[in-house]
PDB file of N, CA and C in Angstrom:
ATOM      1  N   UNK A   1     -34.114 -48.552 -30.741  1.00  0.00           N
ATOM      2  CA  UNK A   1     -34.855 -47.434 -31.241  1.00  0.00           C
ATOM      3  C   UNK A   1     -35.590 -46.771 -30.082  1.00  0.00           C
ATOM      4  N   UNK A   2     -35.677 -45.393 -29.429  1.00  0.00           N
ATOM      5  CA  UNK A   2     -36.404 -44.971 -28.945  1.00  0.00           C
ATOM      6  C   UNK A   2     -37.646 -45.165 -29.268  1.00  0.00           C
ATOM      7  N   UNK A   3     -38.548 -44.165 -28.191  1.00  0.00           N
ATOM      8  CA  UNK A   3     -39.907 -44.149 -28.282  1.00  0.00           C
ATOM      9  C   UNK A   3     -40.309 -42.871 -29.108  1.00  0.00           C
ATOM     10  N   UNK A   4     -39.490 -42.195 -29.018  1.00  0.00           N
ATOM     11  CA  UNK A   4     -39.380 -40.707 -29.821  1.00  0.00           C
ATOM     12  C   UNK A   4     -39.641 -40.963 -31.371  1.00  0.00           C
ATOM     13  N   UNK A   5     -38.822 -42.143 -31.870  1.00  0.00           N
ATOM     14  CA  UNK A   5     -38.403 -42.266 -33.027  1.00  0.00           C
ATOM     15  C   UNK A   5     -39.564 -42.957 -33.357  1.00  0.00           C
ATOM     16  N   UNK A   6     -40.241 -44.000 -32.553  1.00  0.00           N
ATOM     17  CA  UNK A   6     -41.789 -44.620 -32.976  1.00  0.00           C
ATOM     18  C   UNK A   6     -42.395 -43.965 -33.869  1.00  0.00           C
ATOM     19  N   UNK A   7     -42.581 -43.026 -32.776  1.00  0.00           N
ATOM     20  CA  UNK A   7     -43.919 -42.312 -32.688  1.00  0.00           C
ATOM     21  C   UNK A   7     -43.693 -40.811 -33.627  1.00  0.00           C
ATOM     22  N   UNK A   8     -43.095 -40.801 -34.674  1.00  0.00           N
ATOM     23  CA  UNK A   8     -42.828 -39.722 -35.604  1.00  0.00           C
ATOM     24  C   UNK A   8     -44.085 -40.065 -36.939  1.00  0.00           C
ATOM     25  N   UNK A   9     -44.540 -39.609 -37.289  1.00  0.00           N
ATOM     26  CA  UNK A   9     -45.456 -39.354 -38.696  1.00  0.00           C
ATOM     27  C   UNK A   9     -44.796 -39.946 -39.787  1.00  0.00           C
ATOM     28  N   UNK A  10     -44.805 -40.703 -40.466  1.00  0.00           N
ATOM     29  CA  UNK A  10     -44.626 -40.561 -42.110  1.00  0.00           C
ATOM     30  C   UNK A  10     -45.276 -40.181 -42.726  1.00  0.00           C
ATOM     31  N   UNK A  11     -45.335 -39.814 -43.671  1.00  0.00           N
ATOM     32  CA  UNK A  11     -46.689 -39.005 -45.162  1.00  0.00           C
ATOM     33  C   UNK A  11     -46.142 -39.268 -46.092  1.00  0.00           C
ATOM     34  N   UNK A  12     -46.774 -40.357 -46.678  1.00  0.00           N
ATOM     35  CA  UNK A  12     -46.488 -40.959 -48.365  1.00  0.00           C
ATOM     36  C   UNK A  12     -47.407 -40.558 -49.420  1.00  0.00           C
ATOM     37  N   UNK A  13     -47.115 -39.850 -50.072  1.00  0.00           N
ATOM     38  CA  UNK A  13     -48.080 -39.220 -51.108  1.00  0.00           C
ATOM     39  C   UNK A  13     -47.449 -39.976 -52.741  1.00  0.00           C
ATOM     40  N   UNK A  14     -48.697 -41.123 -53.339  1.00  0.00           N
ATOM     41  CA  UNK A  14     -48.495 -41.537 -54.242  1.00  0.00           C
ATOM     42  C   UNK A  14     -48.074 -40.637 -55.675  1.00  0.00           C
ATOM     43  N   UNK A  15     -48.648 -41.553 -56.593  1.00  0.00           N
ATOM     44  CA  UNK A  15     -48.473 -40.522 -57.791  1.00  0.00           C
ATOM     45  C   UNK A  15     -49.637 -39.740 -58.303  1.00  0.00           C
ATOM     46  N   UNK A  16     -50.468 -40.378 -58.156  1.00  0.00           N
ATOM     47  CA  UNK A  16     -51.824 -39.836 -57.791  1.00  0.00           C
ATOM     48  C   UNK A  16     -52.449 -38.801 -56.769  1.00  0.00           C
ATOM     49  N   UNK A  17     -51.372 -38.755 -55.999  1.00  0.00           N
ATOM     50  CA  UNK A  17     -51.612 -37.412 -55.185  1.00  0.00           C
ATOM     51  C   UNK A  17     -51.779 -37.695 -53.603  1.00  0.00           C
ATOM     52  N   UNK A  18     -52.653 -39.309 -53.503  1.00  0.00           N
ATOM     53  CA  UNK A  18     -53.085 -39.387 -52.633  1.00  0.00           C
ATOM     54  C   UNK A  18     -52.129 -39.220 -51.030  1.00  0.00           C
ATOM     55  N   UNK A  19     -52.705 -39.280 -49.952  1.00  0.00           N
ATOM     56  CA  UNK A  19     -52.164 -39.008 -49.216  1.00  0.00           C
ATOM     57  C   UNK A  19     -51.882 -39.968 -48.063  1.00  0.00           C
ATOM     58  N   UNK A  20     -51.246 -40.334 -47.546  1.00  0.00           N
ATOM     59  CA  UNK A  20     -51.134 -41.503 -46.380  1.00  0.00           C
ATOM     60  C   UNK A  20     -50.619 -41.307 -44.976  1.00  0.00           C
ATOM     61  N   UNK A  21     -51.271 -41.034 -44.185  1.00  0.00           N
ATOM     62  CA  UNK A  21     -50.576 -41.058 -43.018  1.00  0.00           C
ATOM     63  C   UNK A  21     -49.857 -42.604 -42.135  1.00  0.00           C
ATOM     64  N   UNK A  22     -48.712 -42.527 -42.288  1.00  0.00           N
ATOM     65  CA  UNK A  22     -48.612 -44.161 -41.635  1.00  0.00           C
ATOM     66  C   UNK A  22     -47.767 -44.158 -39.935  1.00  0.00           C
ATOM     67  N   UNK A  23     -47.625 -43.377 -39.373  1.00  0.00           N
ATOM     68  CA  UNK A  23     -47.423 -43.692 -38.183  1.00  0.00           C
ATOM     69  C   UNK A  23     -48.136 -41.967 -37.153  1.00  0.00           C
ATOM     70  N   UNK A  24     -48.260 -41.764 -35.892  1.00  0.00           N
ATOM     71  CA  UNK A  24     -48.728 -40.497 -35.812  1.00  0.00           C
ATOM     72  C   UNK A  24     -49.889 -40.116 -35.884  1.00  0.00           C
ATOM     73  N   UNK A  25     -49.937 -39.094 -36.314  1.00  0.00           N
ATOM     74  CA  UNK A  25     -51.158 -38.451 -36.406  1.00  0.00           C
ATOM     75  C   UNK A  25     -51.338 -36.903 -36.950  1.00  0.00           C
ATOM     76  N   UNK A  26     -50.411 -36.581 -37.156  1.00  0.00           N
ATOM     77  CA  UNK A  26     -50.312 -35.113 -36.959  1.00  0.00           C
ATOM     78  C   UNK A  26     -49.196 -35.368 -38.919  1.00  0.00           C
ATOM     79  N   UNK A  27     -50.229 -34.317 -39.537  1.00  0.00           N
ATOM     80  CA  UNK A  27     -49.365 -33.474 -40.855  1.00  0.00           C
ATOM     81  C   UNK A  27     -48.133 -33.082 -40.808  1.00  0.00           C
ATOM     82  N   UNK A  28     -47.660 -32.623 -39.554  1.00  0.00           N
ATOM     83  CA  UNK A  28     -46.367 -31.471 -39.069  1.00  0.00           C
ATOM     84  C   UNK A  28     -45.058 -32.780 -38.641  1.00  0.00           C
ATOM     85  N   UNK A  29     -45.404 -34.014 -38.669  1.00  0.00           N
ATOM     86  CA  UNK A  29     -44.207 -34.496 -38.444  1.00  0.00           C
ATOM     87  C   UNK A  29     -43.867 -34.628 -36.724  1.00  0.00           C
ATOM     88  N   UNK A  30     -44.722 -34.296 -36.124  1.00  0.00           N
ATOM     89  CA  UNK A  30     -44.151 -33.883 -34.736  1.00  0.00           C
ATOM     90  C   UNK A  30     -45.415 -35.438 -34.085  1.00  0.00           C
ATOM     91  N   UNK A  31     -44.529 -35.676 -33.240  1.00  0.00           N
ATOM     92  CA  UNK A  31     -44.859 -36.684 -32.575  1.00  0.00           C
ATOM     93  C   UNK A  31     -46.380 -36.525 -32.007  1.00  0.00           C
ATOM     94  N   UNK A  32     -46.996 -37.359 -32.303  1.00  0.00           N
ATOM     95  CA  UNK A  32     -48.631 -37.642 -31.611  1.00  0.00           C
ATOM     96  C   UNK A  32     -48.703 -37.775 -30.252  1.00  0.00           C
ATOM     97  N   UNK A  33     -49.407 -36.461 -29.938  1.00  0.00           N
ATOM     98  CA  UNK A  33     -49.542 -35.868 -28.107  1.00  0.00           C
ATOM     99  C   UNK A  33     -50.592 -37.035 -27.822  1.00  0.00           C
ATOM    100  N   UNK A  34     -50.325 -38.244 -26.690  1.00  0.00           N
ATOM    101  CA  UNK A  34     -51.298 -39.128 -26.352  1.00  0.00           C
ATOM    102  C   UNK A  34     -52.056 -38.151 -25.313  1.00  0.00           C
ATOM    103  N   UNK A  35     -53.191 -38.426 -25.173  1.00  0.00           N
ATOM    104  CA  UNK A  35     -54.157 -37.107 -24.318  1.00  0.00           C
ATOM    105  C   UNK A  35     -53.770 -38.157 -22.977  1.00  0.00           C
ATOM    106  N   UNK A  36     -53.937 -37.662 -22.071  1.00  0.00           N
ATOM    107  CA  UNK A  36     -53.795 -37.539 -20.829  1.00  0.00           C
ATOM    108  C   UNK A  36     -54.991 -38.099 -19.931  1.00  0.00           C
ATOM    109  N   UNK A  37     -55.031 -39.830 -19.189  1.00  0.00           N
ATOM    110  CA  UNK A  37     -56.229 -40.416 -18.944  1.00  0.00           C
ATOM    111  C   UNK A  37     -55.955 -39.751 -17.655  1.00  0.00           C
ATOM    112  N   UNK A  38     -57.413 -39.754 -17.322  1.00  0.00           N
ATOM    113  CA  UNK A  38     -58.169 -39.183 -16.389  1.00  0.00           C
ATOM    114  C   UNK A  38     -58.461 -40.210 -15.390  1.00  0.00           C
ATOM    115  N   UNK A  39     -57.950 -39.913 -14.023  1.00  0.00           N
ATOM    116  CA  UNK A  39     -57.844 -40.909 -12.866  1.00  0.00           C
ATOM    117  C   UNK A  39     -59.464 -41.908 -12.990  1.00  0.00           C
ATOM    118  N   UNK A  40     -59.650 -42.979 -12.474  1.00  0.00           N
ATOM    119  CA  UNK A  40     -60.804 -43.500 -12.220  1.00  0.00           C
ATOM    120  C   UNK A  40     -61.605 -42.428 -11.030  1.00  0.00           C
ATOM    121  N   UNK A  41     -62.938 -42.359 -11.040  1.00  0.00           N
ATOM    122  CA  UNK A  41     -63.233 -41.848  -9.638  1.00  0.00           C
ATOM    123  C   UNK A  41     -63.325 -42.785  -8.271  1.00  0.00           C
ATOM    124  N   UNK A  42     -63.081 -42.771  -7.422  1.00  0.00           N
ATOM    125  CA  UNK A  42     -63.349 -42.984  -6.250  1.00  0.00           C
ATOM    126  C   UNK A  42     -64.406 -43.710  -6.201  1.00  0.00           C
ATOM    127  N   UNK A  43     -64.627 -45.221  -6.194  1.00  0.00           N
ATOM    128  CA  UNK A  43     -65.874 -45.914  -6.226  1.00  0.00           C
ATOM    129  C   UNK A  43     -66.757 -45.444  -5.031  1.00  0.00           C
ATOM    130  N   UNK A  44     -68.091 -45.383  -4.728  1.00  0.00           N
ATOM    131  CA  UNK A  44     -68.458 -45.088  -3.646  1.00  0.00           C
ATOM    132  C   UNK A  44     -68.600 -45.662  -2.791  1.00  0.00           C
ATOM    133  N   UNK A  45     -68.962 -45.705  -1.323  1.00  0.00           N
ATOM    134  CA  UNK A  45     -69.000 -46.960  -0.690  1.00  0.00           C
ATOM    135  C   UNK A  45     -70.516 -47.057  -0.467  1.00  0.00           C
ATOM    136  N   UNK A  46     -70.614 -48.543  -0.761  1.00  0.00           N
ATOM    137  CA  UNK A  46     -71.674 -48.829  -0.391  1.00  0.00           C
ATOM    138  C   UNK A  46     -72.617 -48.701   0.967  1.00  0.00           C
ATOM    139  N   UNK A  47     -74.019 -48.330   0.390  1.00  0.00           N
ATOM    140  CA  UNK A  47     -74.710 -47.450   1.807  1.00  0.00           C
ATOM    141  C   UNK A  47     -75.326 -48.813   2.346  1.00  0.00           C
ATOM    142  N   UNK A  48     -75.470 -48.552   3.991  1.00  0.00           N
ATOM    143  CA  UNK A  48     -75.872 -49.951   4.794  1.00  0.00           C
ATOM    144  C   UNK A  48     -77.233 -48.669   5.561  1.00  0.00           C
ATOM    145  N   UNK A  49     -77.915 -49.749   5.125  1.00  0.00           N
ATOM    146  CA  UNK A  49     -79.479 -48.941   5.940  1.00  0.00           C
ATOM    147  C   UNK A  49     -79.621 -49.179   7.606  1.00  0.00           C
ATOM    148  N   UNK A  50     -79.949 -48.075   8.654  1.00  0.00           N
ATOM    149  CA  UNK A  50     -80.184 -48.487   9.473  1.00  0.00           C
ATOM    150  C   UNK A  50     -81.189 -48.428  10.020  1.00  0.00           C
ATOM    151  N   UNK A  51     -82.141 -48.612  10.816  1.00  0.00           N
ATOM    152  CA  UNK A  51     -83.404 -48.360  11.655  1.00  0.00           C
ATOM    153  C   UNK A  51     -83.350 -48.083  13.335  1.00  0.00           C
ATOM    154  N   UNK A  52     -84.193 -47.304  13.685  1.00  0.00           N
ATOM    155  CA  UNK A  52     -84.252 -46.824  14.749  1.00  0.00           C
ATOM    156  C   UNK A  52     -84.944 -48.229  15.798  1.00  0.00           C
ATOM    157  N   UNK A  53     -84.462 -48.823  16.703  1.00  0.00           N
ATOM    158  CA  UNK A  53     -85.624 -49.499  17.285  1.00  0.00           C
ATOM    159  C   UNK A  53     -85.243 -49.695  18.324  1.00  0.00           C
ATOM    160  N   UNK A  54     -86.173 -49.624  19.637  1.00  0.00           N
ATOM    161  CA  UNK A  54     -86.696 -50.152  20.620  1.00  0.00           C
ATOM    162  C   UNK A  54     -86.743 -51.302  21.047  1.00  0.00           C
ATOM    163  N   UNK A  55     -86.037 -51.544  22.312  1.00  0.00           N
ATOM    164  CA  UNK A  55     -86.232 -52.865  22.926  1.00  0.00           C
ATOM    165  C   UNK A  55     -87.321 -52.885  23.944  1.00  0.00           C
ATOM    166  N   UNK A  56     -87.569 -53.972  23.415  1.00  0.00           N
ATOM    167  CA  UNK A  56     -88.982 -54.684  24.856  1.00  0.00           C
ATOM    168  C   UNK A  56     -89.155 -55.742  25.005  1.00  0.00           C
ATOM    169  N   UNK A  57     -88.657 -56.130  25.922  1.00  0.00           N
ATOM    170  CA  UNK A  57     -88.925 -57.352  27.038  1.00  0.00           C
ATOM    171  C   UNK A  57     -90.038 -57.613  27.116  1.00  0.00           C
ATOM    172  N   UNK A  58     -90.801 -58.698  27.971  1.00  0.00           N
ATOM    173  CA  UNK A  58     -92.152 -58.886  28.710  1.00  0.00           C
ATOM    174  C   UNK A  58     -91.722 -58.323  30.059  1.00  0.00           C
ATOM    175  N   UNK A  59     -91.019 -58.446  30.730  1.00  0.00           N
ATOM    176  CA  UNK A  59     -91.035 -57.238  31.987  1.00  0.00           C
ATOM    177  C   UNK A  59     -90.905 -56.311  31.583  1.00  0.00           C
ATOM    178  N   UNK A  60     -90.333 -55.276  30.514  1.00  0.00           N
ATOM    179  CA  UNK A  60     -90.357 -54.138  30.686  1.00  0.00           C
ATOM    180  C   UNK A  60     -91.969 -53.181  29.985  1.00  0.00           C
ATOM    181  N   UNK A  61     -92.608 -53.868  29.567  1.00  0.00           N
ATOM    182  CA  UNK A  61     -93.705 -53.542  28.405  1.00  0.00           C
ATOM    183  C   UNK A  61     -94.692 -52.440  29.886  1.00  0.00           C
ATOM    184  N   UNK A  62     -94.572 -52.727  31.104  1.00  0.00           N
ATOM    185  CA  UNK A  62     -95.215 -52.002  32.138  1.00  0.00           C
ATOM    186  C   UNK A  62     -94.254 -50.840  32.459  1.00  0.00           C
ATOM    187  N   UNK A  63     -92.873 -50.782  31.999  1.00  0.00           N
ATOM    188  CA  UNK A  63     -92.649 -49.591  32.706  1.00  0.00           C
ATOM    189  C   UNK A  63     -92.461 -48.239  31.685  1.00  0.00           C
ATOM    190  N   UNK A  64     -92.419 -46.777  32.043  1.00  0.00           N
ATOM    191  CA  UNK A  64     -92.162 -46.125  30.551  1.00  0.00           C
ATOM    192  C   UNK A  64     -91.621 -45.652  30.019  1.00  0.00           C
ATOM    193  N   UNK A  65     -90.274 -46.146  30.738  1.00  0.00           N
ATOM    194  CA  UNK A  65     -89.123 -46.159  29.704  1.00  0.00           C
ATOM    195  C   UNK A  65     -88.748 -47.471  29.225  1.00  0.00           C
ATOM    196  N   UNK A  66     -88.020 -47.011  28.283  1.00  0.00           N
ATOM    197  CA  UNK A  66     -87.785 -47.850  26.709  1.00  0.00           C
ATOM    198  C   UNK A  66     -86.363 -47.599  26.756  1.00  0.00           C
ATOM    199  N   UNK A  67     -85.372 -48.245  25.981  1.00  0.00           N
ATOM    200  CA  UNK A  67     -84.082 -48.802  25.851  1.00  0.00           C
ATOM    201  C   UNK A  67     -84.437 -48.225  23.553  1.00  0.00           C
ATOM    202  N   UNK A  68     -83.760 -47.240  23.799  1.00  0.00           N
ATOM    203  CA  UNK A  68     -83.768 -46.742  22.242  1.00  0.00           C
ATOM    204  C   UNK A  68     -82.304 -47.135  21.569  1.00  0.00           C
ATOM    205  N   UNK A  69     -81.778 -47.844  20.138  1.00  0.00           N
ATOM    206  CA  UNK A  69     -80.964 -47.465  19.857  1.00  0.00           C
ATOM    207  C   UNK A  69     -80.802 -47.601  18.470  1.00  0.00           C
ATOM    208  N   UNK A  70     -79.839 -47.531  17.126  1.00  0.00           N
ATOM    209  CA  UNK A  70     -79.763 -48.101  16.066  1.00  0.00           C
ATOM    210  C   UNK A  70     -79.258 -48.681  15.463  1.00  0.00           C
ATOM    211  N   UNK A  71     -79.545 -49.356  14.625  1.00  0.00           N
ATOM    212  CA  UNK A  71     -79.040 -50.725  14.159  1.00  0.00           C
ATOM    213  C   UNK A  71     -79.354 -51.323  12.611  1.00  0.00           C
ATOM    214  N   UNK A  72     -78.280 -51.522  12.166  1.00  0.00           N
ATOM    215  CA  UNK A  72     -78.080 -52.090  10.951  1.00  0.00           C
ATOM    216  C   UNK A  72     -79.659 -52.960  10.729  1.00  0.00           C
ATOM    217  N   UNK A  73     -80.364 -52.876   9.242  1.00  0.00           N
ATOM    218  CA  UNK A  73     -81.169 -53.551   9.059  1.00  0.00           C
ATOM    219  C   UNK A  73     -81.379 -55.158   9.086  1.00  0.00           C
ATOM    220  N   UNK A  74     -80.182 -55.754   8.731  1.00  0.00           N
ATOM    221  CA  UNK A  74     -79.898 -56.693   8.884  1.00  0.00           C
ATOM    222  C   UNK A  74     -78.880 -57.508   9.775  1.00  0.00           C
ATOM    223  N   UNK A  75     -79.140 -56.329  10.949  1.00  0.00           N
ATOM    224  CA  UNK A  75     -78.659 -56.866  12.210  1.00  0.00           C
ATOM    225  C   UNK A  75     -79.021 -56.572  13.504  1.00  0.00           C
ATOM    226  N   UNK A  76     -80.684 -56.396  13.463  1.00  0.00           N
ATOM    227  CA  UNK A  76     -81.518 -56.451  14.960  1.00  0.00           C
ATOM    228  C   UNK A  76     -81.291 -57.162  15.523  1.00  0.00           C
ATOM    229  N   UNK A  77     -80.877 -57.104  17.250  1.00  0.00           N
ATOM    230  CA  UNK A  77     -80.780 -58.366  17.508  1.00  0.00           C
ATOM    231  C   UNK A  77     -82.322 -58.569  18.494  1.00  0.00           C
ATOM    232  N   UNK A  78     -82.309 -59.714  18.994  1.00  0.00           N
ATOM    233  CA  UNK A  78     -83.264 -60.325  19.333  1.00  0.00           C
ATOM    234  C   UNK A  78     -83.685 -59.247  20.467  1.00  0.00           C
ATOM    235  N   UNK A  79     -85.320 -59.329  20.758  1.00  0.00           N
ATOM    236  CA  UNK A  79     -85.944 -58.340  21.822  1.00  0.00           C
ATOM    237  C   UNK A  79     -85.770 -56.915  21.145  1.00  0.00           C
ATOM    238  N   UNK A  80     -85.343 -56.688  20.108  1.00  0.00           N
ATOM    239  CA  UNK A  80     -85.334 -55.221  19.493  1.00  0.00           C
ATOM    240  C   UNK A  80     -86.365 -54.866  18.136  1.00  0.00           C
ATOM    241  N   UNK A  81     -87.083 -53.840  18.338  1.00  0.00           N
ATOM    242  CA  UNK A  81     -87.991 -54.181  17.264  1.00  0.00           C
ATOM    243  C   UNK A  81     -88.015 -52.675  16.515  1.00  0.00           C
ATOM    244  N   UNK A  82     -88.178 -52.293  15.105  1.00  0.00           N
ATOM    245  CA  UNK A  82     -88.092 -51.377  14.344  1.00  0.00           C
ATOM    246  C   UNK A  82     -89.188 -50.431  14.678  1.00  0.00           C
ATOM    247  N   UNK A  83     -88.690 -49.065  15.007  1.00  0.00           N
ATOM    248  CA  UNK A  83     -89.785 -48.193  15.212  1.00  0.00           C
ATOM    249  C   UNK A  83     -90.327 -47.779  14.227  1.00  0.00           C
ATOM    250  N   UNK A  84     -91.464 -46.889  14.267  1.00  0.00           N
ATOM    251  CA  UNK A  84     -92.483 -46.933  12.894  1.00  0.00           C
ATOM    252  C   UNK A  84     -92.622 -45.755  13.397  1.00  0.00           C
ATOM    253  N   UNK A  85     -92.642 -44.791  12.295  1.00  0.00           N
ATOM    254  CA  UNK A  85     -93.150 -43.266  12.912  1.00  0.00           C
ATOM    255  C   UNK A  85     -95.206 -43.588  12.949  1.00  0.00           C
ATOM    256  N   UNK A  86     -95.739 -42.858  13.544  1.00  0.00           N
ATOM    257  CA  UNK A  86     -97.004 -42.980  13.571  1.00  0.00           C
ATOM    258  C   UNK A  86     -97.525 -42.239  13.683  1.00  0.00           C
ATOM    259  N   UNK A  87     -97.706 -41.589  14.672  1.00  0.00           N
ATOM    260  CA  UNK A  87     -98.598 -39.503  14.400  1.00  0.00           C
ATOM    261  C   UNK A  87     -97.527 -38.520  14.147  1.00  0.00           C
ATOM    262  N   UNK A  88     -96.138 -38.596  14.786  1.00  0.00           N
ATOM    263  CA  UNK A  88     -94.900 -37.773  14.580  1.00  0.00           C
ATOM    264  C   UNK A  88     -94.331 -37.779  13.797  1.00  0.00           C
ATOM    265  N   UNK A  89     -93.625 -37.138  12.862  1.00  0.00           N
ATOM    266  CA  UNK A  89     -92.581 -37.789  12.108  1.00  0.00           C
ATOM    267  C   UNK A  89     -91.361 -37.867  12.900  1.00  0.00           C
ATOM    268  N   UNK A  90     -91.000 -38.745  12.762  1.00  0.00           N
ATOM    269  CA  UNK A  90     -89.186 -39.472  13.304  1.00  0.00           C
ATOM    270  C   UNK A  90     -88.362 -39.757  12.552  1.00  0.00           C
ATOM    271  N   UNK A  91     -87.377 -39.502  12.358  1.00  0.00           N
ATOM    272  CA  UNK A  91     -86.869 -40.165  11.533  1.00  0.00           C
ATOM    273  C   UNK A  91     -86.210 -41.393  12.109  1.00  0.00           C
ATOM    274  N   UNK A  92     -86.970 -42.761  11.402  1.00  0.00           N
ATOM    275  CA  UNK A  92     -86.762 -44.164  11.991  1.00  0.00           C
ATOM    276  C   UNK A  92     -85.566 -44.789  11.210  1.00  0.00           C
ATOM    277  N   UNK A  93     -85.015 -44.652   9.783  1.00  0.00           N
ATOM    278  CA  UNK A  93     -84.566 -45.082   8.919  1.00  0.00           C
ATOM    279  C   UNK A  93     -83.522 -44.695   8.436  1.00  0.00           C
ATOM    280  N   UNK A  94     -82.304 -44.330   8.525  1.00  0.00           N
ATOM    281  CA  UNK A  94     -80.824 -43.813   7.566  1.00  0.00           C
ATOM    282  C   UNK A  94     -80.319 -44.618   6.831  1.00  0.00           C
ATOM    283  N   UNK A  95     -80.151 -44.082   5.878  1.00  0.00           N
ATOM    284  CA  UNK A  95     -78.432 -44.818   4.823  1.00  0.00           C
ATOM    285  C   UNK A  95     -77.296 -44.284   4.275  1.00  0.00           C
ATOM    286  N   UNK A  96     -76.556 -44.872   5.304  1.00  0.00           N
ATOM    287  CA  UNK A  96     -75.318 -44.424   5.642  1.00  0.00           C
ATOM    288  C   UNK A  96     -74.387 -45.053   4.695  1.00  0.00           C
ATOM    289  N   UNK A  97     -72.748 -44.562   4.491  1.00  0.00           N
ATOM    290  CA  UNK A  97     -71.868 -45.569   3.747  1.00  0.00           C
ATOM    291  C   UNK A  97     -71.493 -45.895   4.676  1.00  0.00           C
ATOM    292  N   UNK A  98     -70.911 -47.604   3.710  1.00  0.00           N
ATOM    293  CA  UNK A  98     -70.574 -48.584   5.125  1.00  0.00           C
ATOM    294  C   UNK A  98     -69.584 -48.046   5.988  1.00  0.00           C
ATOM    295  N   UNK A  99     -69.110 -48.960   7.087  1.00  0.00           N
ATOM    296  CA  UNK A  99     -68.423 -48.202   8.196  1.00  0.00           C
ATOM    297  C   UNK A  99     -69.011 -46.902   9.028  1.00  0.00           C
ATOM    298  N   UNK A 100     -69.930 -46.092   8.913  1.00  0.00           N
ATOM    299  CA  UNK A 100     -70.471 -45.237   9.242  1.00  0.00           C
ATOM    300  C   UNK A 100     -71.456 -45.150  10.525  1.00  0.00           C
ATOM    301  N   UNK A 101     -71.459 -44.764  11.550  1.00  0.00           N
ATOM    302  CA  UNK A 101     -72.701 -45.471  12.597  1.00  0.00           C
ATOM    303  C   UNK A 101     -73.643 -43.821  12.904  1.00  0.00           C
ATOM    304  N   UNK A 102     -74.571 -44.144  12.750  1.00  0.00           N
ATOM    305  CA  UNK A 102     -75.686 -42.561  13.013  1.00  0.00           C
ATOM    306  C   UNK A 102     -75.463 -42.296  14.548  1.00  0.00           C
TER     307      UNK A 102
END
């Protein structure tokens, strides 16, 4: 049996009048249009926060330059410390989707 042939309407109308739809959907006999699913969207990717920070040594704390760069929140590495805006605004902080580097 096709799929054509499934999916056709019957309409059994007792003696009583009543009415029955038993396969379908549609009065007209014509095969039931399945609507048309709609793709999933594109999950997003998850955002990884980063921070602006500064390295400092104990030798370098005398000279006045600074070693700036950024870095995943949960991956400072050692001698690097999170800058803090304080009279300026800076922007110290992004969140990026993963894979992404500022």
């Amino acid at each position: 049996m096709s799929k054509r042939a499934n999916r056709r309407t019957e309409i059994v109308i007792d003696e009583s009048g009543n009415i029955t739809i038993r396969r379908g959907g549609t009065l007209t006999g014509e095969p039931m249009v399945e609507p048309e699913l709609e793709p999933e969207p594109e999950s997003e990717p998850e955002l990884a926060t980063w921070q602006l920070c500064v390295r400092i040594e104990p030798e370098e704390v005398a000279d006045a330059v600074f070693s700036v760069a950024w870095y995943r929140s949960d991956n400072i590495p050692e001698d690097w410390y999170s800058v803090v805006p304080y009279t300026q605004p800076v922007e110290t902080v992004k969140k990026l989707p993963e894979g992404q580097k500022p």
